[in-house]
Protein backbone atom coordinates (compact mmCIF):
# COMPACT_ATOMS: atom_id res chain seq x y z
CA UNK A 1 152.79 153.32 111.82
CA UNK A 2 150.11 150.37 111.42
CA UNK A 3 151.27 147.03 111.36
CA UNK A 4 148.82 143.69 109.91
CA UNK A 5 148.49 140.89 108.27
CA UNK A 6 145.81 140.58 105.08
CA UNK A 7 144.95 138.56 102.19
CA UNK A 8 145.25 139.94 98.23
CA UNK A 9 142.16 140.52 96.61
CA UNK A 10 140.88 141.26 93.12
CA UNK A 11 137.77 142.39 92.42
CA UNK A 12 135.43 140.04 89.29
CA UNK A 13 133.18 142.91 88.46
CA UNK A 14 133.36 146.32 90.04
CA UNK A 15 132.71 149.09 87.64
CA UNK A 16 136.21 150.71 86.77
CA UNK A 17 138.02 148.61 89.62
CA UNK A 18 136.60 144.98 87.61
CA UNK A 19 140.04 143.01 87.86
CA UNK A 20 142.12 145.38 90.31
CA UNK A 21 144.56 143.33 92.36
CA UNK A 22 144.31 145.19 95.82
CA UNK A 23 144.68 144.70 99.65
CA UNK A 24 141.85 146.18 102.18
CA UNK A 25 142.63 148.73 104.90
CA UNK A 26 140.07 147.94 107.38
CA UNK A 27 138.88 151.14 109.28
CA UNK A 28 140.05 150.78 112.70
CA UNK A 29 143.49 150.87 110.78
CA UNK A 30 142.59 153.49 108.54
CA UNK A 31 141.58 156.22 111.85
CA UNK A 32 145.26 155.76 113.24
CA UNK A 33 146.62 156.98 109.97
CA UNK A 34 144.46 159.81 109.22
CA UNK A 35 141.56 160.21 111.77
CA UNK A 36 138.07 161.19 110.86
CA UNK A 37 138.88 161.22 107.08
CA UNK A 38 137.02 159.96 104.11
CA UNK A 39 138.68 160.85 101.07
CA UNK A 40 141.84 159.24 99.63
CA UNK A 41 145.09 160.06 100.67
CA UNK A 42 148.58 158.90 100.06
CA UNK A 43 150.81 156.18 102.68
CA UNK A 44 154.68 154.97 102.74
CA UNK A 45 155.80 151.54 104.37
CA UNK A 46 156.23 148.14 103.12
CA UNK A 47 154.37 145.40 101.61
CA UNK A 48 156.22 142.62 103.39
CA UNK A 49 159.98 143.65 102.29
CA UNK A 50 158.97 145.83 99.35
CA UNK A 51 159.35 149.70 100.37
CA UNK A 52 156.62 151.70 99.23
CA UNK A 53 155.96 155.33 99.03
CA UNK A 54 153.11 157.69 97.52
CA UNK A 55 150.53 155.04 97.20
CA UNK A 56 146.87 156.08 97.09
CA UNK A 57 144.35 154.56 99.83
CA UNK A 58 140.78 154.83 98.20
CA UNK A 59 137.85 154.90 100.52
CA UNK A 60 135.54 152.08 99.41
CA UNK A 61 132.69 153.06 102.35
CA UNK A 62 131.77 151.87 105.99
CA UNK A 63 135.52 153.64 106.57
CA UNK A 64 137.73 150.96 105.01
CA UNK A 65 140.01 151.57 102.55
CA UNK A 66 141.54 150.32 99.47
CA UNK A 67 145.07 149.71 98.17
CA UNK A 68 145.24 148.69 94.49
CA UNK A 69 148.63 147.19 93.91
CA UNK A 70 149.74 147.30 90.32
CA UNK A 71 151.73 144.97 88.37
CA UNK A 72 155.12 146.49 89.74
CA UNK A 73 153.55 145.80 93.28
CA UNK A 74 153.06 142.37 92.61
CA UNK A 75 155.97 141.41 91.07
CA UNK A 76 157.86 143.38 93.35
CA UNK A 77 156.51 141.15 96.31
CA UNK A 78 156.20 137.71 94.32
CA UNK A 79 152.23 137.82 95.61
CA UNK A 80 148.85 137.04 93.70
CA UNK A 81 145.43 137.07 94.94
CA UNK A 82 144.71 134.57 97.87
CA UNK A 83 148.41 135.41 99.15
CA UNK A 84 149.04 136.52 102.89
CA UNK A 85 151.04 140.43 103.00
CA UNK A 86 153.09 141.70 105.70
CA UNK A 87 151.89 145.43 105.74
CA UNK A 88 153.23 148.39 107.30
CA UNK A 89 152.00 151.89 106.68
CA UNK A 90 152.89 155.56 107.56
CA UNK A 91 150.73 158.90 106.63
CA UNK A 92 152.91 160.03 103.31
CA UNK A 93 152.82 163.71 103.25
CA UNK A 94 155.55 164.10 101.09
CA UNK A 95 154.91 166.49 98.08
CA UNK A 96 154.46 164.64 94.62
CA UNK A 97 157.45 165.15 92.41
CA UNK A 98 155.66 165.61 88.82
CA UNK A 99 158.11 163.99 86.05
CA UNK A 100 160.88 166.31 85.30
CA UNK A 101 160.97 165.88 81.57
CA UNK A 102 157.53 166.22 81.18
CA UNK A 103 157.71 169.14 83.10
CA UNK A 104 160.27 170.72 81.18
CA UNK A 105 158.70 170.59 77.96
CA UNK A 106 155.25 171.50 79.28
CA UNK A 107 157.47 175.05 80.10
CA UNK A 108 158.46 175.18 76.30
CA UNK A 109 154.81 175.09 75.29
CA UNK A 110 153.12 178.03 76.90
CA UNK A 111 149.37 176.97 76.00
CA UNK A 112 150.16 172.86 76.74
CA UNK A 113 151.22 174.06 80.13
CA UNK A 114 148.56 176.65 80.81
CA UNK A 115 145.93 173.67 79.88
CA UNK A 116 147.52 170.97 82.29
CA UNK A 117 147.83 174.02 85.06
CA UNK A 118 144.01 174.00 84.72
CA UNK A 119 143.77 170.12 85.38
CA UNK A 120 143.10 168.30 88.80
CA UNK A 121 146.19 167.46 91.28
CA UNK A 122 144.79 163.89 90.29
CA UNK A 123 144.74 164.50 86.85
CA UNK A 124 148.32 165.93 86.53
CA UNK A 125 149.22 162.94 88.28
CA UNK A 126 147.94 160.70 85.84
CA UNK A 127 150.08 161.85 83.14
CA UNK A 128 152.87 162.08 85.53
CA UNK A 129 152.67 158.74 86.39
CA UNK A 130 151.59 157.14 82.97
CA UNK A 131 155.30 158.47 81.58
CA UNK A 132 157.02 157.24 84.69
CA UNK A 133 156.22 154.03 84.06
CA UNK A 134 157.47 153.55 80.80
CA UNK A 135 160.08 151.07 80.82
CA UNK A 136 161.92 152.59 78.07
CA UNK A 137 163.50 155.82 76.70
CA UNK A 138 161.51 155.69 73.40
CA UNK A 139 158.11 155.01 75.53
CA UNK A 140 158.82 157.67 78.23
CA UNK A 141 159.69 160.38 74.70
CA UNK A 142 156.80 159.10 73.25
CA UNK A 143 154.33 159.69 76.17
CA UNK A 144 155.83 162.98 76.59
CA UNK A 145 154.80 163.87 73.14
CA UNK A 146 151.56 162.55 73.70
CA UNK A 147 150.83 164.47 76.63
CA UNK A 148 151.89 167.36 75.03
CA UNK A 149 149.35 167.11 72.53
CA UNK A 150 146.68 166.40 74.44
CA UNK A 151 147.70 169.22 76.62
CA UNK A 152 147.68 171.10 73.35
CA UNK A 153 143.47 169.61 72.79
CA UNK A 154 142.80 170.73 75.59
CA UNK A 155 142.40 166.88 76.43
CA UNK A 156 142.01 165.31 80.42
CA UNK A 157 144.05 161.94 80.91
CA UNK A 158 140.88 159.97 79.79
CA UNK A 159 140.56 161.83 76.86
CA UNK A 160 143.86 161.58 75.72
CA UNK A 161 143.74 157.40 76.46
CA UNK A 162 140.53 157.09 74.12
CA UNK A 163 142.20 158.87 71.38
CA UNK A 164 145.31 157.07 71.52
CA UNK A 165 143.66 153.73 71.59
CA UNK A 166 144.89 151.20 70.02
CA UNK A 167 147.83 152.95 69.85
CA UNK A 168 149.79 152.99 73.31
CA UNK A 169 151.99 150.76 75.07
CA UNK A 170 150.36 148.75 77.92
């Protein structure tokens, strides 16, 4: 477990991270999670009393990392850019439990699951994660359905998000 103090970021203009809210894991903190690696990989701790778990660290180069904390992060901890964060991290190694509805209708269509069976982890993930964090029943159904039929297109997650633009729920 690594213990520190930081400051909340957010990047101006940064490509596909312009206006992420995010915390940096220097390197020398990074090594006693996961030693001599350079790819992302997931933690579990707290954000000063906020348990976390499953959270991504990106590698952003010269070994530090990257936590992007999304709006449930933030409001969680009551903390903007410029604030001070309590942090505490662990290696998470857990396995990644994939939402169970979505999984269950992904078995009912053969070809919808046989497309998102050919997808990255990361990209399974994405749609995982997009329908978990619907705040409603009618969102969550209506992601499901969505994801079926990109699954059915043949579609990635970014694929899917252009077609349905203009058209989801933010």
């Amino acid at each position: 477990m690594i213990k520190f103090t930081t400051i909340i970021l957010k990047f101006d203009t940064k490509g596909e991270k312009t206006g992420w809210t995010y915390i940096v894991i220097p390197a020398e903190f990074a090594q006693q999670l996961k030693p001599n690696f350079k790819k992302s990989f997931r933690v579990k701790g707290k954000l000063d009393n906020y348990a976390i778990k499953q959270i991504a660290l990106i590698p952003m180069g010269e070994g530090d990392f990257i936590m992007p904390m999304n709006d449930d992060i933030r409001k969680a901890t009551g903390k903007r850019k410029g604030a001070q964060l309590l942090v505490q991290l662990a290696l998470d190694e857990s396995a990644f439990l994939f939402s169970k509805e979505m999984m269950e209708c992904l078995e009912d269509e053969p070809k919808a699951l046989e497309n998102f069976k050919k997808l990255s982890g990361s990209e399974q993930k994405y749609f995982s994660k997009w329908i978990d964090s619907a705040k409603t029943p009618e969102t969550k159904t209506k992601r499901i359905v969505q994801t079926l039929d990109a699954m059915l297109k043949g579609f990635h997650y970014g694929q899917m998000i252009r077609s349905l633009k203009g058209s989801i729920e933010k």
